[in-house]
C-alpha atoms as a PDB file:
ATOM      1  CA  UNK A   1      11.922   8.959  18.960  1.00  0.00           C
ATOM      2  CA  UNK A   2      11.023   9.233  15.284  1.00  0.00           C
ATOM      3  CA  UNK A   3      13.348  11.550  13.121  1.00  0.00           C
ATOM      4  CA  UNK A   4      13.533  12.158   9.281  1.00  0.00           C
ATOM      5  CA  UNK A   5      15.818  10.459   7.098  1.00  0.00           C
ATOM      6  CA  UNK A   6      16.985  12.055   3.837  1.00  0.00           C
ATOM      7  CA  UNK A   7      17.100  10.326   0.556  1.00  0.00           C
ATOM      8  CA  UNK A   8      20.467   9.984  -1.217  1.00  0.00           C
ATOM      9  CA  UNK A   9      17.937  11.338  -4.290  1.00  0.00           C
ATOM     10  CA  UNK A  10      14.714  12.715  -4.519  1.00  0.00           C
ATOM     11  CA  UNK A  11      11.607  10.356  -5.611  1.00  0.00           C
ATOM     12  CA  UNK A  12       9.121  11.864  -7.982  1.00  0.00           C
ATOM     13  CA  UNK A  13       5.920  11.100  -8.124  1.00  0.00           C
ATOM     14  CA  UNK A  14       2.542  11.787  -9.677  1.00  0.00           C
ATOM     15  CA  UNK A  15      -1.010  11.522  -8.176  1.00  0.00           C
ATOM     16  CA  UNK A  16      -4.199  12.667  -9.870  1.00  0.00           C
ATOM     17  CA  UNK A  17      -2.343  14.560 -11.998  1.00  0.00           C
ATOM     18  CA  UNK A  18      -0.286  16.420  -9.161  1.00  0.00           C
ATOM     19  CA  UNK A  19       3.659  16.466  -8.678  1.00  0.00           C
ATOM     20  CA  UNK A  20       4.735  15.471  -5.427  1.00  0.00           C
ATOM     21  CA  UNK A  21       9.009  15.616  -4.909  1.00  0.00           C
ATOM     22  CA  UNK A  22       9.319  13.325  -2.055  1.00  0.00           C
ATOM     23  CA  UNK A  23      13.112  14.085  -0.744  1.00  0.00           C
ATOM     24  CA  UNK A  24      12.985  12.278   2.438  1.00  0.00           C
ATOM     25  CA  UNK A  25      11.287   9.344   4.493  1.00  0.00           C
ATOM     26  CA  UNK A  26       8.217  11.865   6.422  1.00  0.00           C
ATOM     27  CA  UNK A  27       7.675  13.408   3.227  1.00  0.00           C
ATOM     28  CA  UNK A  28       7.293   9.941   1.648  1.00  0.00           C
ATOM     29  CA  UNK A  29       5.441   8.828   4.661  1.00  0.00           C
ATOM     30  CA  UNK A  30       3.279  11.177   4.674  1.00  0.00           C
ATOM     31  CA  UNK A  31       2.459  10.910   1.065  1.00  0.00           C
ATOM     32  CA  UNK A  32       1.815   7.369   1.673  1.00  0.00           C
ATOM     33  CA  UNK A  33      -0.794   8.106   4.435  1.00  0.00           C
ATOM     34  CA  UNK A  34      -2.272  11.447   3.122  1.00  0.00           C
ATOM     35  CA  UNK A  35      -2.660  10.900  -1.070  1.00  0.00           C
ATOM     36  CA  UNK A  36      -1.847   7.303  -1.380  1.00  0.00           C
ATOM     37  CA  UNK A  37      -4.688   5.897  -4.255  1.00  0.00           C
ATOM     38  CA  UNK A  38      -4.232   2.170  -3.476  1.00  0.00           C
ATOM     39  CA  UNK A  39      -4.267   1.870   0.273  1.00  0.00           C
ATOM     40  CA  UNK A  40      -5.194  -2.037   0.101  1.00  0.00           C
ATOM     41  CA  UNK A  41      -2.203  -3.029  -1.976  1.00  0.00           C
ATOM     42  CA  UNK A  42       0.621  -5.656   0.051  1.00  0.00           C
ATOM     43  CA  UNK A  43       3.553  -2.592  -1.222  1.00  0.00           C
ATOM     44  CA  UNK A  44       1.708   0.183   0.097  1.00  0.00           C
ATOM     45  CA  UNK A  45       1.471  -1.256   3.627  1.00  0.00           C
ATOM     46  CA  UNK A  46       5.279  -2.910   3.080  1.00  0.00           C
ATOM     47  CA  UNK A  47       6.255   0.612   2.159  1.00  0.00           C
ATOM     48  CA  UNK A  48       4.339   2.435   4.794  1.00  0.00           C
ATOM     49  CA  UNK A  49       6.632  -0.099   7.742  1.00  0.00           C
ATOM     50  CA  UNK A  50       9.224   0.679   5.948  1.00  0.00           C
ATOM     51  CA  UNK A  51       9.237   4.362   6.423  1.00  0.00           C
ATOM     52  CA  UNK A  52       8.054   4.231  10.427  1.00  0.00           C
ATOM     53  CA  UNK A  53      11.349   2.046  10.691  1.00  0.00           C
ATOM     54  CA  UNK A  54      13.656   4.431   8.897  1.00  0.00           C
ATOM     55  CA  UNK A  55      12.309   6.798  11.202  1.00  0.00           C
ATOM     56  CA  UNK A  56      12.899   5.271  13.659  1.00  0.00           C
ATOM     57  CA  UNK A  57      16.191   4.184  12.679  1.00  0.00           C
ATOM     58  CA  UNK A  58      15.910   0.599  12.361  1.00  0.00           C
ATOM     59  CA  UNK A  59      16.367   0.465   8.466  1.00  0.00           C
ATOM     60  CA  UNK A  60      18.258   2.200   6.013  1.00  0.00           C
ATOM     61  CA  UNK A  61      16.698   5.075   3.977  1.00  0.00           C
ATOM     62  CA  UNK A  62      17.830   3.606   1.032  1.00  0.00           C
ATOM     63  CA  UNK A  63      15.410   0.765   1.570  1.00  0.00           C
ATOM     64  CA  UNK A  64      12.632   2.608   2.708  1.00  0.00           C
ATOM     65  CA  UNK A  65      12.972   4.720  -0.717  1.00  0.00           C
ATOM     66  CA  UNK A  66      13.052   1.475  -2.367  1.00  0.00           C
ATOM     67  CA  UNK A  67       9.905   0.437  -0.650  1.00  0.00           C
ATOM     68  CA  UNK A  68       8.219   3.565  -1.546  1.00  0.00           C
ATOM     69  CA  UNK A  69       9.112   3.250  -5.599  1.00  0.00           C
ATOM     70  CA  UNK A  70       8.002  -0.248  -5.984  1.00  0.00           C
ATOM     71  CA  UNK A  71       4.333   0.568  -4.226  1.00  0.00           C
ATOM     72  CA  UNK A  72       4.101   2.912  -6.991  1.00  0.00           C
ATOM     73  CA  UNK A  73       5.180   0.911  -9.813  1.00  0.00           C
ATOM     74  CA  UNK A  74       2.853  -1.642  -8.063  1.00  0.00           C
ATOM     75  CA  UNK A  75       0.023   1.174  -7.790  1.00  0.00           C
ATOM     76  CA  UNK A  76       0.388   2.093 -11.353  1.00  0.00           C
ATOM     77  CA  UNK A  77       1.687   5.655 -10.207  1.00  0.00           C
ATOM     78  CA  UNK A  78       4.322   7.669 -12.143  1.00  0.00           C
ATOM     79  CA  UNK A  79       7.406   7.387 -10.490  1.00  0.00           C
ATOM     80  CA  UNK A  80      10.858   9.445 -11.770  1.00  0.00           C
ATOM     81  CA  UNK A  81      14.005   8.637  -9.619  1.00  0.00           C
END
């Protein structure tokens, strides 16, 4: 059964211009799936399986954070954290 995962920081990020504090792995995954501007890119998808296994509990949260900050650097999207 899927269960959230906090981050040992939160992750911020901007898209279009809006401030989104991601503090755990649903909230990232979510942002991923709901607001994400570059849903083609290899990091977004790498990023996306990485937060439905943290959920799941079959990888740390620390790596699914990591997952989530390169897609953005990868995206081009602000990232603080």
């Amino acid at each position: 059964m899927p269960f959230d995962r906090d981050f040992h920081a939160p992750i911020i990020i901007i898209i279009a211009g809006a401030r989104h504090v991601v503090r755990s792995v649903r909230e990232a995954a979510w942002l991923l799936a709901d607001c994400w501007p570059d849903v083609g890119c290899q990091r977004f998808r790498a990023a996306l399986a990485a937060c439905a296994a943290a959920m799941e509990g079959r990888l740390a949260a620390a790596k699914a954070r990591l997952a989530v900050v390169e897609a953005a650097r990868a995206a081009g999207v602000p990232v603080l954290g």
